[in-house]
Protein backbone atom coordinates (compact mmCIF):
# COMPACT_ATOMS: atom_id res chain seq x y z
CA UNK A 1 29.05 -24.53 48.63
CA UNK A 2 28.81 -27.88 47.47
CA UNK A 3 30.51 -29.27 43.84
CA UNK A 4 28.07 -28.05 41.38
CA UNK A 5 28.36 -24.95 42.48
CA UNK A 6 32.38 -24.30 43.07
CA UNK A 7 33.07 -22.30 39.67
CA UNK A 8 37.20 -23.59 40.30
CA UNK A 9 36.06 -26.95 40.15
CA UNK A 10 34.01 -26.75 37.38
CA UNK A 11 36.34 -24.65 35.42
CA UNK A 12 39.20 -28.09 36.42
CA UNK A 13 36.23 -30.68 34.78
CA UNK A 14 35.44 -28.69 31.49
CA UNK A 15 39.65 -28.51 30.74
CA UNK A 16 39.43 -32.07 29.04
CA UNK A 17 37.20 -31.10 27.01
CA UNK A 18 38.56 -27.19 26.20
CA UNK A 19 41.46 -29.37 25.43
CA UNK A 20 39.35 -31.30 22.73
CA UNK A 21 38.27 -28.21 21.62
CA UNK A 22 34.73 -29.03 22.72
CA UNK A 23 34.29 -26.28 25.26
CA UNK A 24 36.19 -23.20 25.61
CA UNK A 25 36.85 -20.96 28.68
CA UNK A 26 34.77 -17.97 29.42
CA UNK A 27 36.05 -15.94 32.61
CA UNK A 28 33.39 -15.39 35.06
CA UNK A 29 32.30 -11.51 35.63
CA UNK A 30 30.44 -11.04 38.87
CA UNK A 31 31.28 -13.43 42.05
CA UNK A 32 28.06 -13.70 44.14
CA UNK A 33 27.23 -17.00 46.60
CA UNK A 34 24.99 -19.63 44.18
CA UNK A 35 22.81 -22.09 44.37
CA UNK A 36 21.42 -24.90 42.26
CA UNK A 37 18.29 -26.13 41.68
CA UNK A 38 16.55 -28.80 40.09
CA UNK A 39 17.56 -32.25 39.64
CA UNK A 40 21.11 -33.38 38.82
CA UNK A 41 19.69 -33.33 34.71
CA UNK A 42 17.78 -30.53 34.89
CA UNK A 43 19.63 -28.09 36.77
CA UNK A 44 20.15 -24.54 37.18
CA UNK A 45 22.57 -21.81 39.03
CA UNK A 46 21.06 -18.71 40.51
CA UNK A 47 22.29 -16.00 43.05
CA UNK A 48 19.80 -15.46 45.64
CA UNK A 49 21.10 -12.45 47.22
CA UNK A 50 20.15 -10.75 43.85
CA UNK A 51 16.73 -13.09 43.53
CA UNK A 52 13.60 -10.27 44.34
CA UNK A 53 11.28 -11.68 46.36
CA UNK A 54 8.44 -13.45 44.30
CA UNK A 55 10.03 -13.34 41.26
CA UNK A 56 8.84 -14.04 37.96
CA UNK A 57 9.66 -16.73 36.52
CA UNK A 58 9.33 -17.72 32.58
CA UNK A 59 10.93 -21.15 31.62
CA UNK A 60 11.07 -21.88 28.41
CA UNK A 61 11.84 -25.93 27.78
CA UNK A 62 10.48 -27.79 30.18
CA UNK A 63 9.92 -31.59 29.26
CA UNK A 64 9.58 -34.37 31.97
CA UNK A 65 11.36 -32.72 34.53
CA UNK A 66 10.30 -29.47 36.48
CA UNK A 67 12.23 -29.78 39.59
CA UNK A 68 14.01 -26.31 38.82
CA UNK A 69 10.76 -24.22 38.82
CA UNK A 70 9.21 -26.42 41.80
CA UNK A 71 12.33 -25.88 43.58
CA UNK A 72 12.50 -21.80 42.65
CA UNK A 73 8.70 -21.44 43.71
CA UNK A 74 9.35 -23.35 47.38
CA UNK A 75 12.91 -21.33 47.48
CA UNK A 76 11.49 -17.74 47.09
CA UNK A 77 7.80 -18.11 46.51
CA UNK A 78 8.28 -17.57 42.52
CA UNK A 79 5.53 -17.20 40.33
CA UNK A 80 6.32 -19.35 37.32
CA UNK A 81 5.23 -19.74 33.58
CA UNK A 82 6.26 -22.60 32.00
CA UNK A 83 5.92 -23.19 27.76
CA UNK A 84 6.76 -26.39 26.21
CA UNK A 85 4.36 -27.66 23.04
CA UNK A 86 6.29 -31.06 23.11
CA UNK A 87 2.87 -33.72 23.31
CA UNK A 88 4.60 -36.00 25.40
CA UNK A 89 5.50 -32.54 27.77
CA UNK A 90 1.64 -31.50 27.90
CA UNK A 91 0.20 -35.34 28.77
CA UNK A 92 3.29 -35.64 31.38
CA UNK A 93 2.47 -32.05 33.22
CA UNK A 94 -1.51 -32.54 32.84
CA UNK A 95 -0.73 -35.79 35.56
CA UNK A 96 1.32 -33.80 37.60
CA UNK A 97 0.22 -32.11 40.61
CA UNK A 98 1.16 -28.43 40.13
CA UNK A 99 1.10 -25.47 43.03
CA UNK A 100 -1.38 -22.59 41.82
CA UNK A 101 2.12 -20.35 41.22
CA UNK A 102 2.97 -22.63 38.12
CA UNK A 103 1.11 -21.70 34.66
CA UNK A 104 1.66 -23.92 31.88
CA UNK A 105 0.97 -22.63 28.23
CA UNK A 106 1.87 -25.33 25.31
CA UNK A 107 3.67 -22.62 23.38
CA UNK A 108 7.12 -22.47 21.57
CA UNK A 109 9.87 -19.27 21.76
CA UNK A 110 10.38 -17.85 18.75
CA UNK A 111 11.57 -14.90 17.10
CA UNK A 112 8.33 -14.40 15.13
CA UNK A 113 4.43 -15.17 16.05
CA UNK A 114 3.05 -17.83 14.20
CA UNK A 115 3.24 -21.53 13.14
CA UNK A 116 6.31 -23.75 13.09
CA UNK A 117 7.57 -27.20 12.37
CA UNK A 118 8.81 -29.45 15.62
CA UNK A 119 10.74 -32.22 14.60
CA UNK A 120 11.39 -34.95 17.63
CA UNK A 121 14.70 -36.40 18.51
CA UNK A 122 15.64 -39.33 16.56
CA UNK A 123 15.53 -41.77 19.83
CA UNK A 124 11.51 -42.65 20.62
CA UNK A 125 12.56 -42.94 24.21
CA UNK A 126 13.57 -39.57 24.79
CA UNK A 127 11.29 -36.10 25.28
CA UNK A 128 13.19 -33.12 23.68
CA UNK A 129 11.73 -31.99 20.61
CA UNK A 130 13.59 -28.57 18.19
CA UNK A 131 12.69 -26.47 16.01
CA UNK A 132 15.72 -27.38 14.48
CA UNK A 133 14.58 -29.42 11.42
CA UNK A 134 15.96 -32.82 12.08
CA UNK A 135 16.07 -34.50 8.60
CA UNK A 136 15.94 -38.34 10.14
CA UNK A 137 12.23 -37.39 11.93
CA UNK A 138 10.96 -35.11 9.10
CA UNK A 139 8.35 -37.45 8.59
CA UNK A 140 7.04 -37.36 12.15
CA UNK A 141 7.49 -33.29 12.45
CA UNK A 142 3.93 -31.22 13.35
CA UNK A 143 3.05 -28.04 13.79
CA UNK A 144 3.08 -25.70 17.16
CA UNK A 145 2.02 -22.36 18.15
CA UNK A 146 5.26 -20.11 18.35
CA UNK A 147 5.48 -16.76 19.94
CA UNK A 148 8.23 -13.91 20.67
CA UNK A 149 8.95 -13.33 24.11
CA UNK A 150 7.02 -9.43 23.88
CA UNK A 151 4.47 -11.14 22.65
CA UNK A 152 4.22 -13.77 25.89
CA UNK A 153 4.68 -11.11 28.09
CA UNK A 154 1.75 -9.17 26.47
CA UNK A 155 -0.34 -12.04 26.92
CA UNK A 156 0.35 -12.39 30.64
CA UNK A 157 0.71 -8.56 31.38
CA UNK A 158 4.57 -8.92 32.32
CA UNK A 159 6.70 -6.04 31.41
CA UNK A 160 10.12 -7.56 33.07
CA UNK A 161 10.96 -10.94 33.91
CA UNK A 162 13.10 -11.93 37.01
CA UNK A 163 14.15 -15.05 35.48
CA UNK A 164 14.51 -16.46 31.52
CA UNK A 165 15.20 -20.13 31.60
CA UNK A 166 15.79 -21.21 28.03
CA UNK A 167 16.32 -24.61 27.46
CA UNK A 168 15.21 -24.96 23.20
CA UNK A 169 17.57 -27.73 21.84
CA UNK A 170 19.37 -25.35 19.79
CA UNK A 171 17.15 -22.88 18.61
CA UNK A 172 18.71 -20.49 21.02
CA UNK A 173 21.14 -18.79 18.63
CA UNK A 174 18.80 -18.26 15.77
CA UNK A 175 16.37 -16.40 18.87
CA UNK A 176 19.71 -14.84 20.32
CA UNK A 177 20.59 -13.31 16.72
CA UNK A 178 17.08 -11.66 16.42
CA UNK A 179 15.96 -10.36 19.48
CA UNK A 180 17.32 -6.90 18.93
CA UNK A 181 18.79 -4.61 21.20
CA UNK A 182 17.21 -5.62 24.23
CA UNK A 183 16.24 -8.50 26.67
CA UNK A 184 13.46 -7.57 30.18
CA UNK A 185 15.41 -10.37 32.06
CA UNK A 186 17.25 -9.44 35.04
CA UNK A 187 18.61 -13.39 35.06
CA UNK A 188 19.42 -15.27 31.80
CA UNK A 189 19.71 -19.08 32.14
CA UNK A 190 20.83 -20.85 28.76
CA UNK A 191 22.01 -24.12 28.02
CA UNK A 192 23.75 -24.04 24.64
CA UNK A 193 23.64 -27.01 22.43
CA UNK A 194 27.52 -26.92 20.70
CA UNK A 195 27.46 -30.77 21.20
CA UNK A 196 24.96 -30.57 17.84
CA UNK A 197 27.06 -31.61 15.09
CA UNK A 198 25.48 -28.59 12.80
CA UNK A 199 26.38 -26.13 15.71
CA UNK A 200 29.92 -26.11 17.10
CA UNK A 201 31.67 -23.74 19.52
CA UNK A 202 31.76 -20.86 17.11
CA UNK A 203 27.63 -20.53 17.90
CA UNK A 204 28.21 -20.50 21.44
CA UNK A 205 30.77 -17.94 21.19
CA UNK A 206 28.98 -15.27 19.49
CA UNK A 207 25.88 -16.05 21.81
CA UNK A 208 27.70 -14.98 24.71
CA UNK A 209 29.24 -12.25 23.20
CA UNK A 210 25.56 -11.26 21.77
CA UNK A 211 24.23 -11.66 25.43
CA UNK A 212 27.58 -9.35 26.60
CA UNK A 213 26.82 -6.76 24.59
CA UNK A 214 22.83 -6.59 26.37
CA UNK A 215 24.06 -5.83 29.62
CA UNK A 216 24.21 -9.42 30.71
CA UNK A 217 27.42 -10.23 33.15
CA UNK A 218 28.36 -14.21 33.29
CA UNK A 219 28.39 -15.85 36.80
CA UNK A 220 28.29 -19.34 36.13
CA UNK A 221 28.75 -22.23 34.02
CA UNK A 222 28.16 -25.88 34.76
CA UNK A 223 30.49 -28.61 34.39
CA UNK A 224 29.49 -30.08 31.60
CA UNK A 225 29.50 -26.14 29.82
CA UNK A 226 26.18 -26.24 28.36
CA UNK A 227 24.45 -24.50 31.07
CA UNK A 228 25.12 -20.56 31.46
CA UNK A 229 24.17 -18.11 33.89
CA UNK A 230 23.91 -14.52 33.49
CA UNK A 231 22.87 -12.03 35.52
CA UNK A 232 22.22 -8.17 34.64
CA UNK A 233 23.87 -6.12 37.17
């Protein structure tokens, strides 16, 4: 098991900053064998002794960097649908040479069907656009295609998902708060965004208590404690 994956370890790097009061200690729920995927800055935990074989596979958040999904479709042959409606994300993947189990769609997640405003980060040099309205790029915001997750799945005749990767530069607790009763993910993989200065722990906190109460058991967090995996056991 090599560093990123040792839960001790990670717990021992994140106690600076649960000291600073910018993360805070979760206790882990489940104890399975993991592994991580993806590049250093874009990955993710799973446990493969709970992975189905050819699982689906929606990640949500994708930008300049698909190593994760690559990685899950070569580990156990997963069949992945990847959204992103970020321009710089849709002229990056159309260059890319992509295995016939990845399926891009330039859609956002969102807790209603419709139209929404991106706004992209303040820095011209980097990829990750919100729905979060970011008042210094107001000016440069435009308009996506947003959809619920029911209504993605109707559209590619999915009624359970094997893996939700949600990486949504902070919209995640605005989804998290309306999504009901109810999540078809056997794993969740999250990567809260506390570090925003309009966020804060408190956000994070009742996400993973929201994602408790669905069924959801933690497993992992990374060492920087952005990145969460749960699993539905």
């Amino acid at each position: 098991m090599n560093l990123s994956e040792n839960r001790l370890v990670n717990i021992m790097l994140r106690f600076p900053r649960m000291i600073r009061k910018r993360d805070f200690y979760t206790p882990y729920q489940v104890h399975y064998p993991l592994k991580t995927l993806g590049n250093k800055d874009a990955a993710w935990t799973v446990i493969p002794k709970l992975m189905p074989a050819k699982p689906i596979v929606y990640s949500v958040g994708v930008g300049l960097d698909i190593s994760f999904d690559l990685e899950m479709i070569e580990e156990f042959d997963a069949q992945v649908f990847a959204f992103d409606p970020t321009p710089k994300s849709i002229n990056w993947l159309a260059t890319q040479p992509l295995p016939d189990t990845f399926t891009f769609h330039p859609l956002a997640l969102a807790h209603y069907n419709g139209e929404a405003e991106f706004f992209p980060p303040e820095n011209p040099e980097h990829v990750s656009a919100t729905l979060l309205n970011r008042m210094a790029t107001a000016s440069q915001s435009y308009t996506v295609q947003v959809r619920t997750l029911q209504s993605l799945m109707q559209m590619l005749g999915h009624k359970h998902i094997d893996v939700l990767k949600l990486d949504i530069e902070g919209a995640e607790y605005l989804w998290l708060d309306n999504i009901g009763e109810s999540l078809p993910a056997s794993f969740l993989l999250i990567e809260f965004h506390h570090r925003f200065a309009d966020m804060g722990l408190h956000k994070t906190k009742q996400a993973v208590n929201k994602i408790q109460s669905l069924g959801y058991k933690l497993a992992f967090v990374s060492a920087i404690g952005e990145e969460y995996t749960f699993v539905k056991v």
